[in-house]
Protein backbone atom coordinates (compact mmCIF):
# COMPACT_ATOMS: atom_id res chain seq x y z
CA UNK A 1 -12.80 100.45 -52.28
CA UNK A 2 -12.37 104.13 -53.30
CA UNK A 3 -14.89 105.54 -55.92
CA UNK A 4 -13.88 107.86 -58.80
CA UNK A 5 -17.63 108.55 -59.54
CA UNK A 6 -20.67 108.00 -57.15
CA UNK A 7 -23.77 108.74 -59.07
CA UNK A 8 -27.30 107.92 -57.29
CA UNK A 9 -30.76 107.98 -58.67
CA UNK A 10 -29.77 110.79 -61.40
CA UNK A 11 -32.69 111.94 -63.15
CA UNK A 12 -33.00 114.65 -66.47
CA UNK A 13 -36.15 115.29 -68.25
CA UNK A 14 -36.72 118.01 -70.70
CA UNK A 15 -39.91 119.98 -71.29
CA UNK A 16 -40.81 120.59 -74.90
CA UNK A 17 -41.75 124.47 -74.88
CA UNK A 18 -44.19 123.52 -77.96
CA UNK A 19 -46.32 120.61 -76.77
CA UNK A 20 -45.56 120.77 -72.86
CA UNK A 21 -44.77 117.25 -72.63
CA UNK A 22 -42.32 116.07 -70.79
CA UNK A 23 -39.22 113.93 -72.36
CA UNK A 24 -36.84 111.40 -69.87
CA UNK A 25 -33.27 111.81 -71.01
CA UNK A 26 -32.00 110.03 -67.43
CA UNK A 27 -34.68 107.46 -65.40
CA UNK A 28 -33.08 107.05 -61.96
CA UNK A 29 -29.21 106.01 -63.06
CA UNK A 30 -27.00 104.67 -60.14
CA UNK A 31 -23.48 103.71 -61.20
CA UNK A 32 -20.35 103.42 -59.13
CA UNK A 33 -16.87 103.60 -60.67
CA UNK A 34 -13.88 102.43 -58.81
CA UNK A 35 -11.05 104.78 -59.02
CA UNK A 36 -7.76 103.32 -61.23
CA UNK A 37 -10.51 101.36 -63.22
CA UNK A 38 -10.75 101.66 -67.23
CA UNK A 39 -14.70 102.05 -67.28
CA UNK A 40 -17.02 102.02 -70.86
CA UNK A 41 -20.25 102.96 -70.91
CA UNK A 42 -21.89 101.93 -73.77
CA UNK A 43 -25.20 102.19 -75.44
CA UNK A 44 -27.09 103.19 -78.52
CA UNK A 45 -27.29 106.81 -80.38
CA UNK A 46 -30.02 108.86 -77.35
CA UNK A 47 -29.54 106.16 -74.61
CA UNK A 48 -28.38 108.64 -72.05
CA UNK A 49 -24.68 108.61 -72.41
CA UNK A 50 -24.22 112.48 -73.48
CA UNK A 51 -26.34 113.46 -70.97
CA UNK A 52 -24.68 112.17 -67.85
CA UNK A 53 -21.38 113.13 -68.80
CA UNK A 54 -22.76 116.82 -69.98
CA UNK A 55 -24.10 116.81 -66.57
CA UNK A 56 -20.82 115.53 -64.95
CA UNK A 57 -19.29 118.54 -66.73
CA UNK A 58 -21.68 121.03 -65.64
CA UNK A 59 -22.86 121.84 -68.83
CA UNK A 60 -26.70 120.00 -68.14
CA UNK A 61 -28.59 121.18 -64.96
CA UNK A 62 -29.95 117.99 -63.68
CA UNK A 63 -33.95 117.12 -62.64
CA UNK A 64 -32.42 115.49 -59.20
CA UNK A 65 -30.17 113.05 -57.99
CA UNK A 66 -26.55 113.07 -56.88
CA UNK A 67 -23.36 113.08 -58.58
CA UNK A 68 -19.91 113.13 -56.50
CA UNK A 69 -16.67 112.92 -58.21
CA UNK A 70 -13.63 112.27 -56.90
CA UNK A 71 -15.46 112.56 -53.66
CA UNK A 72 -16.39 116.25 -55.04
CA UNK A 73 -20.58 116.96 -54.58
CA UNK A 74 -21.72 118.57 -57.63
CA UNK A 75 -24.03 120.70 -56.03
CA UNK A 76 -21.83 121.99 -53.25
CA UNK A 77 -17.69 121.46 -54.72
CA UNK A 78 -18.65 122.09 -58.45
CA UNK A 79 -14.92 123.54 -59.26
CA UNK A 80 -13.22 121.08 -57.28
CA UNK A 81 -15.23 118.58 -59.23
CA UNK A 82 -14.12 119.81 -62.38
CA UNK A 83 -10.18 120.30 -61.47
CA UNK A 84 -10.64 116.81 -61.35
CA UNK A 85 -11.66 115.76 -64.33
CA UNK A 86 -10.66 116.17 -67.35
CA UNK A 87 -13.15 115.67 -70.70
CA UNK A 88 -12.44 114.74 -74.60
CA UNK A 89 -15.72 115.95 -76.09
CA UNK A 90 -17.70 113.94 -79.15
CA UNK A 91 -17.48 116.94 -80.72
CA UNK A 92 -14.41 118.69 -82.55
CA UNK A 93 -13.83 121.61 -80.74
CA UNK A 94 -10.92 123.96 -81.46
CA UNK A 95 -9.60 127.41 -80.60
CA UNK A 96 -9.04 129.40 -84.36
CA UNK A 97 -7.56 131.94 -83.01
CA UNK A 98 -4.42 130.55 -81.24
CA UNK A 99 -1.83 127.97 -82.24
CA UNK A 100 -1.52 124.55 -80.55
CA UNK A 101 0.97 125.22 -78.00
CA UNK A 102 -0.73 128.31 -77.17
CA UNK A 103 -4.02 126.61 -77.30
CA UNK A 104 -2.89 123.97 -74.35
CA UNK A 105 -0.57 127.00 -72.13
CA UNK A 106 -3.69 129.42 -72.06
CA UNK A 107 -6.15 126.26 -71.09
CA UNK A 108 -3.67 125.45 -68.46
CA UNK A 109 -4.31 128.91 -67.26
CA UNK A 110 -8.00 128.59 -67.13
CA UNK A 111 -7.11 125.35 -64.51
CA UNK A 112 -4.70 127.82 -62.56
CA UNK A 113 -1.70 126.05 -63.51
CA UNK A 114 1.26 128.04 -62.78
CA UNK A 115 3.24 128.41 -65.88
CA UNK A 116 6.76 126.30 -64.26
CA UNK A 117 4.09 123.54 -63.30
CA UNK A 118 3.06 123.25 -67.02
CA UNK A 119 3.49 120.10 -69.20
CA UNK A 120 2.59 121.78 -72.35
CA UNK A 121 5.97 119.78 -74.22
CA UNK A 122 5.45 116.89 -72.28
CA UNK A 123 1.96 116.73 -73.45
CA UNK A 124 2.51 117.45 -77.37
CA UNK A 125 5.50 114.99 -77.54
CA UNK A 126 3.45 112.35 -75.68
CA UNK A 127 0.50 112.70 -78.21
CA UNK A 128 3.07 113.11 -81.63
CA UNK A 129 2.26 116.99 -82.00
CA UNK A 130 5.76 118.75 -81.47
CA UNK A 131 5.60 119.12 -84.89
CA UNK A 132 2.61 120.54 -84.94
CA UNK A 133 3.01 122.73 -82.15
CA UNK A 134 3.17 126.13 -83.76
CA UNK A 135 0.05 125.10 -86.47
CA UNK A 136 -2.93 126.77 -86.24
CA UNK A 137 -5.47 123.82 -85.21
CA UNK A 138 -7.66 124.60 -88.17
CA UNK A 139 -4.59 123.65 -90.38
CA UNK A 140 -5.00 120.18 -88.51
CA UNK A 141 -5.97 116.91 -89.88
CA UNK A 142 -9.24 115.64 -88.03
CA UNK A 143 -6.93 112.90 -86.73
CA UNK A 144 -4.77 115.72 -85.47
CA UNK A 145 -7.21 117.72 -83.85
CA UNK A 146 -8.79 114.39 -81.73
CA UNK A 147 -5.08 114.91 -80.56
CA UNK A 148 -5.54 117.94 -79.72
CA UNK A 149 -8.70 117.47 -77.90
CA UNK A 150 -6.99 114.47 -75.43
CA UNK A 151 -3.88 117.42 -75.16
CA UNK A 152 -6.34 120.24 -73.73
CA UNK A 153 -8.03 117.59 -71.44
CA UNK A 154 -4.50 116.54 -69.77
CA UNK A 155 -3.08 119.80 -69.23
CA UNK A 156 -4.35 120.18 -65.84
CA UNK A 157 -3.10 116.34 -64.92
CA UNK A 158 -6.60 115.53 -63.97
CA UNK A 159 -7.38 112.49 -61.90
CA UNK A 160 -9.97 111.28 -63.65
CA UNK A 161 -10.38 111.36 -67.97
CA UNK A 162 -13.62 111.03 -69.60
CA UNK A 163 -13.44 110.11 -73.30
CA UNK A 164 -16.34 110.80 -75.35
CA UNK A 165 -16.08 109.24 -78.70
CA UNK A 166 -12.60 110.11 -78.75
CA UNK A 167 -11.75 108.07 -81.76
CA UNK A 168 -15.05 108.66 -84.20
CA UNK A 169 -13.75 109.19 -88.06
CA UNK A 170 -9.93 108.38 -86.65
CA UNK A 171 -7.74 106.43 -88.80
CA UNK A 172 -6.47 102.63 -87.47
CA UNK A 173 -2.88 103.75 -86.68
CA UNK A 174 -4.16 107.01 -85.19
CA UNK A 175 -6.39 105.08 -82.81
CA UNK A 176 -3.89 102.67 -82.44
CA UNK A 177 -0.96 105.39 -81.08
CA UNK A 178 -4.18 107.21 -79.12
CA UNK A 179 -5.22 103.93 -76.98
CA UNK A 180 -1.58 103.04 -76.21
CA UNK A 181 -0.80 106.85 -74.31
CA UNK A 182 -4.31 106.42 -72.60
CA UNK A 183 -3.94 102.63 -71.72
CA UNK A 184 -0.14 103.89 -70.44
CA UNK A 185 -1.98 106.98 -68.17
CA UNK A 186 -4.26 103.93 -67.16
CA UNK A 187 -1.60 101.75 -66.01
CA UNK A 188 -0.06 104.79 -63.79
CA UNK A 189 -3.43 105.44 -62.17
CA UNK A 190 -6.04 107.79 -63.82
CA UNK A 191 -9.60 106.69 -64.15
CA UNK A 192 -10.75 106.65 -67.57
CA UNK A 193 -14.43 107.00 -68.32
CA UNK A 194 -14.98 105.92 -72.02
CA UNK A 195 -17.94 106.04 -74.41
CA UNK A 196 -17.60 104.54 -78.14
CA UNK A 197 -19.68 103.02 -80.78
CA UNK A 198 -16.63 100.74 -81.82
CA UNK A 199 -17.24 97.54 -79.20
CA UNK A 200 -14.18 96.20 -80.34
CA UNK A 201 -12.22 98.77 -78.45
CA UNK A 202 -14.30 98.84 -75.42
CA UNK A 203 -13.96 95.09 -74.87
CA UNK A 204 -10.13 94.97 -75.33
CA UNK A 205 -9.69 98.14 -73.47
CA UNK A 206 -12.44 97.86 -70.46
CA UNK A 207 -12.28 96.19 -67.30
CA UNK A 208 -15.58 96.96 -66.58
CA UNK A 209 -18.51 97.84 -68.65
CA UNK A 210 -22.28 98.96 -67.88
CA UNK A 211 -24.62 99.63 -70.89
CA UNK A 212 -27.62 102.08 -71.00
CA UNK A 213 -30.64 102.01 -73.11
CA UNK A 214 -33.47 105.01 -72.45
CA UNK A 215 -31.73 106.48 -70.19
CA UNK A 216 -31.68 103.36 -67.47
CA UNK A 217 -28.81 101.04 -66.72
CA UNK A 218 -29.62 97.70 -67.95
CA UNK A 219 -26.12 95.85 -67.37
CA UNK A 220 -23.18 96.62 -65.33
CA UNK A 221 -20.86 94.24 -64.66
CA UNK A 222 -17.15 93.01 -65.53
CA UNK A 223 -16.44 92.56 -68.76
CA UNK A 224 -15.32 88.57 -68.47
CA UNK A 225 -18.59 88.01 -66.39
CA UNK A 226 -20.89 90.09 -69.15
CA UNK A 227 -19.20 87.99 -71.83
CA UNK A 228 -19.87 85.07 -69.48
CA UNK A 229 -23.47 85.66 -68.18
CA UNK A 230 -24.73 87.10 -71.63
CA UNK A 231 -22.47 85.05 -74.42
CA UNK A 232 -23.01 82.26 -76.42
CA UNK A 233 -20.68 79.68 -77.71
CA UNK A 234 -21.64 77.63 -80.99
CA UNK A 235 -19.91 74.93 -81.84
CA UNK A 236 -19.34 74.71 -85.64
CA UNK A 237 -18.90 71.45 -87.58
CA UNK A 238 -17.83 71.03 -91.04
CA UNK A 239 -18.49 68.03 -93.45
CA UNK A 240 -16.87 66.34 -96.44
CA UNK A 241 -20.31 66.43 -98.12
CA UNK A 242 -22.48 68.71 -98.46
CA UNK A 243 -25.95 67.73 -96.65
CA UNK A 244 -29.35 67.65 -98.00
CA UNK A 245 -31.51 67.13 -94.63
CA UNK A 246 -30.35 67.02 -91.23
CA UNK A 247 -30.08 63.97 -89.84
CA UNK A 248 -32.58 63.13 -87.23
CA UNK A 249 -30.18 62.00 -84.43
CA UNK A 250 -29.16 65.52 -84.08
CA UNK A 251 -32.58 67.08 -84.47
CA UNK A 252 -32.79 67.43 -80.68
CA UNK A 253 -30.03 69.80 -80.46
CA UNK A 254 -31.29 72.55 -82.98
CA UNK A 255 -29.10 72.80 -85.73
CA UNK A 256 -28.69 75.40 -87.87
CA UNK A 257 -27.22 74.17 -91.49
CA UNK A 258 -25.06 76.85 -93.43
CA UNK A 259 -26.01 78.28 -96.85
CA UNK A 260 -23.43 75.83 -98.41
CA UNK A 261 -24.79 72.85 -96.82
CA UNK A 262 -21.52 71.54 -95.23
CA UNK A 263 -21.21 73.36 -92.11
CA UNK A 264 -23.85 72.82 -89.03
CA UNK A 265 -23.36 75.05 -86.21
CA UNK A 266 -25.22 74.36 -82.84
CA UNK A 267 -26.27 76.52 -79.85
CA UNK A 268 -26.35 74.79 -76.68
CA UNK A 269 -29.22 76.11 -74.62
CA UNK A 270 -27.77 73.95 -71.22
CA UNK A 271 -25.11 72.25 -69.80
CA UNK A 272 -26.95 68.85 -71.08
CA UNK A 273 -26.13 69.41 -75.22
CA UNK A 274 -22.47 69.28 -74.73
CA UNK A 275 -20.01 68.69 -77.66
CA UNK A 276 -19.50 64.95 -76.97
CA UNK A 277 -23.42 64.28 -77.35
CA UNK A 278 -23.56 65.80 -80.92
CA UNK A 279 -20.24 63.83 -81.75
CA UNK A 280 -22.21 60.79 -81.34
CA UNK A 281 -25.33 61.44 -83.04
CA UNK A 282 -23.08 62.34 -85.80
CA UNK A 283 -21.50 59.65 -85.92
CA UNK A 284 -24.77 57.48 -85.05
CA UNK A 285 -25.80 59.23 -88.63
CA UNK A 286 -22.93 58.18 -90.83
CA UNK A 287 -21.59 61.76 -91.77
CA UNK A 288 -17.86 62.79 -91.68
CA UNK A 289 -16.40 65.34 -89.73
CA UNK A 290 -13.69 67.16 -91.37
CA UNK A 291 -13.54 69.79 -88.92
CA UNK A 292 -14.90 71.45 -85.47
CA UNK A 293 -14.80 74.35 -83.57
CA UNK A 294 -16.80 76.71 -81.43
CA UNK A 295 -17.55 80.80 -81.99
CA UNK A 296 -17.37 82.64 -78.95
CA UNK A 297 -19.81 85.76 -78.30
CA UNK A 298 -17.84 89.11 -78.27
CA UNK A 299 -19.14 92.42 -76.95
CA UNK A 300 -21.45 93.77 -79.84
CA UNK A 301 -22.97 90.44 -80.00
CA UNK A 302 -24.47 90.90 -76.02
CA UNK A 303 -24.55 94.64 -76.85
CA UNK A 304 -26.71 94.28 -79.67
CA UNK A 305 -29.04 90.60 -77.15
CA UNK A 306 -29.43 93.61 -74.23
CA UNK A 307 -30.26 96.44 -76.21
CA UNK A 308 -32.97 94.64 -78.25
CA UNK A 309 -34.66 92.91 -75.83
């Protein structure tokens, strides 16, 4: 197994110059990140996430610990480490002075890409801004200028891509046309580190997810075995009638009855309340089943279990 990211016992605290105290913004974080993988790392507004990629970037001086990238120490290969990489900040960042193609050519430059190894059109035509090429990104859309951001990170043809909240205040067919050029770079082999608030994304796009909460690691795991190991499934019945008191041969299984009084939904606890038990008291109890079903946990539902707890 080759690692895009080997990070060991990575630790930032910050002193507060006022009170001298000491605040934790990392506790120890180990995470390993298979190279080719589509990573997320998720977790709640000041878990942590910022941090470690800020330090990934260079821009945060960690307390200790280790970070390689790409096999790149960041202590002793920090430029190799960042050739490989390349990062779509949370924040909008743009260059007001030049226009967009000149924006990605002269950021090319600071990589050392020689100008006939340059994909500047290859780059704007990939992410829909040929058009926009000779704009001035100020003149951008904020849709247009997340585009932008994903076209400076790329122009180097880094191994690695970390996505920072690349889609925050995006439109739906924006973010739809965004995810389908970065699941397509996926699919040819670049690793792609992603943070978002929108779950939804991060469990149809990740193959593997780990979530942080003050600054520690508290899951990491594939996303079919988190959805596995940490979901629920209720199983949902619907009546004819609606129904005043529950009857008690189903009492044993904890239902829950529904505002309206004609749906019961149940949340098996083991293996032992299965779906053909609660049939049967049902039926035991004279009510009529018009309909079941079950409700499968998604992502935000063990996000929100793991993050609470």
């Amino acid at each position: 197994m080759t690692l895009a990211f080997e990070i060991s016992n990575l630790k930032k605290t910050y002193r507060s110059k006022i009170t001298n105290q000491q605040k934790t913004a990392l506790g120890g974080i180990n995470l390993d990140i298979e190279q080719g993988s589509f990573f997320g790392l998720l977790g709640p507004n000041g878990a942590g996430k910022s941090t470690m990629i800020n330090i990934i970037a260079g821009l945060v001086i960690k307390t200790s610990g280790r970070v390689l990238v790409n096999g790149f120490d960041l202590d002793n290969d920090p430029i190799n480490l960042k050739k490989s990489i390349g990062i779509v900040p949370q924040e909008v960042v743009i260059d007001p002075f030049f226009n967009v193609r000149q924006c990605l050519e002269y950021y090319a430059g600071y990589f050392g890409v020689r100008k006939k190894d340059r994909r500047t059109d290859e780059i704007l035509n990939a992410l829909n801004l040929t058009d926009k090429a000779d704009f001035n990104p100020r003149r951008l859309s904020g849709g247009m200028k997340r585009r932008l951001l994903i076209a400076k990170a790329l122009v180097h043809n880094p191994q690695i891509l970390i996505l920072d909240e690349p889609t925050a205040g995006v439109d739906v067919e924006l973010r739809t046309q965004l995810w389908d050029y970065v699941k397509e770079l996926n699919r040819k082999g670049t690793t792609i580190l992603l943070t978002t608030h929108y779950l939804e994304e991060a469990q149809e796009l990740c193959d593997k997810i780990a979530i942080i909460n003050h600054g520690k690691i508290i899951a990491n795991d594939t996303k079919n075995n988190l959805l596995k190991n940490f979901g629920t499934k209720n199983i949902v019945l619907e009546f004819s009638d609606k129904i005043s008191q529950i009857p008690s041969q189903i009492l044993n299984f904890d239902p829950q009855i529904s505002e309206s009084g004609n749906i019961i939904k149940f949340t098996p606890k083991n293996d032992t309340h299965n779906i053909g038990e609660i049939v049967a008291g049902i039926q035991a109890s004279g009510l009529n089943i018009t309909n079941i079903s079950t409700e499968e946990a998604d992502l935000e539902d063990i996000f929100k279990k793991l993050v609470s707890g």
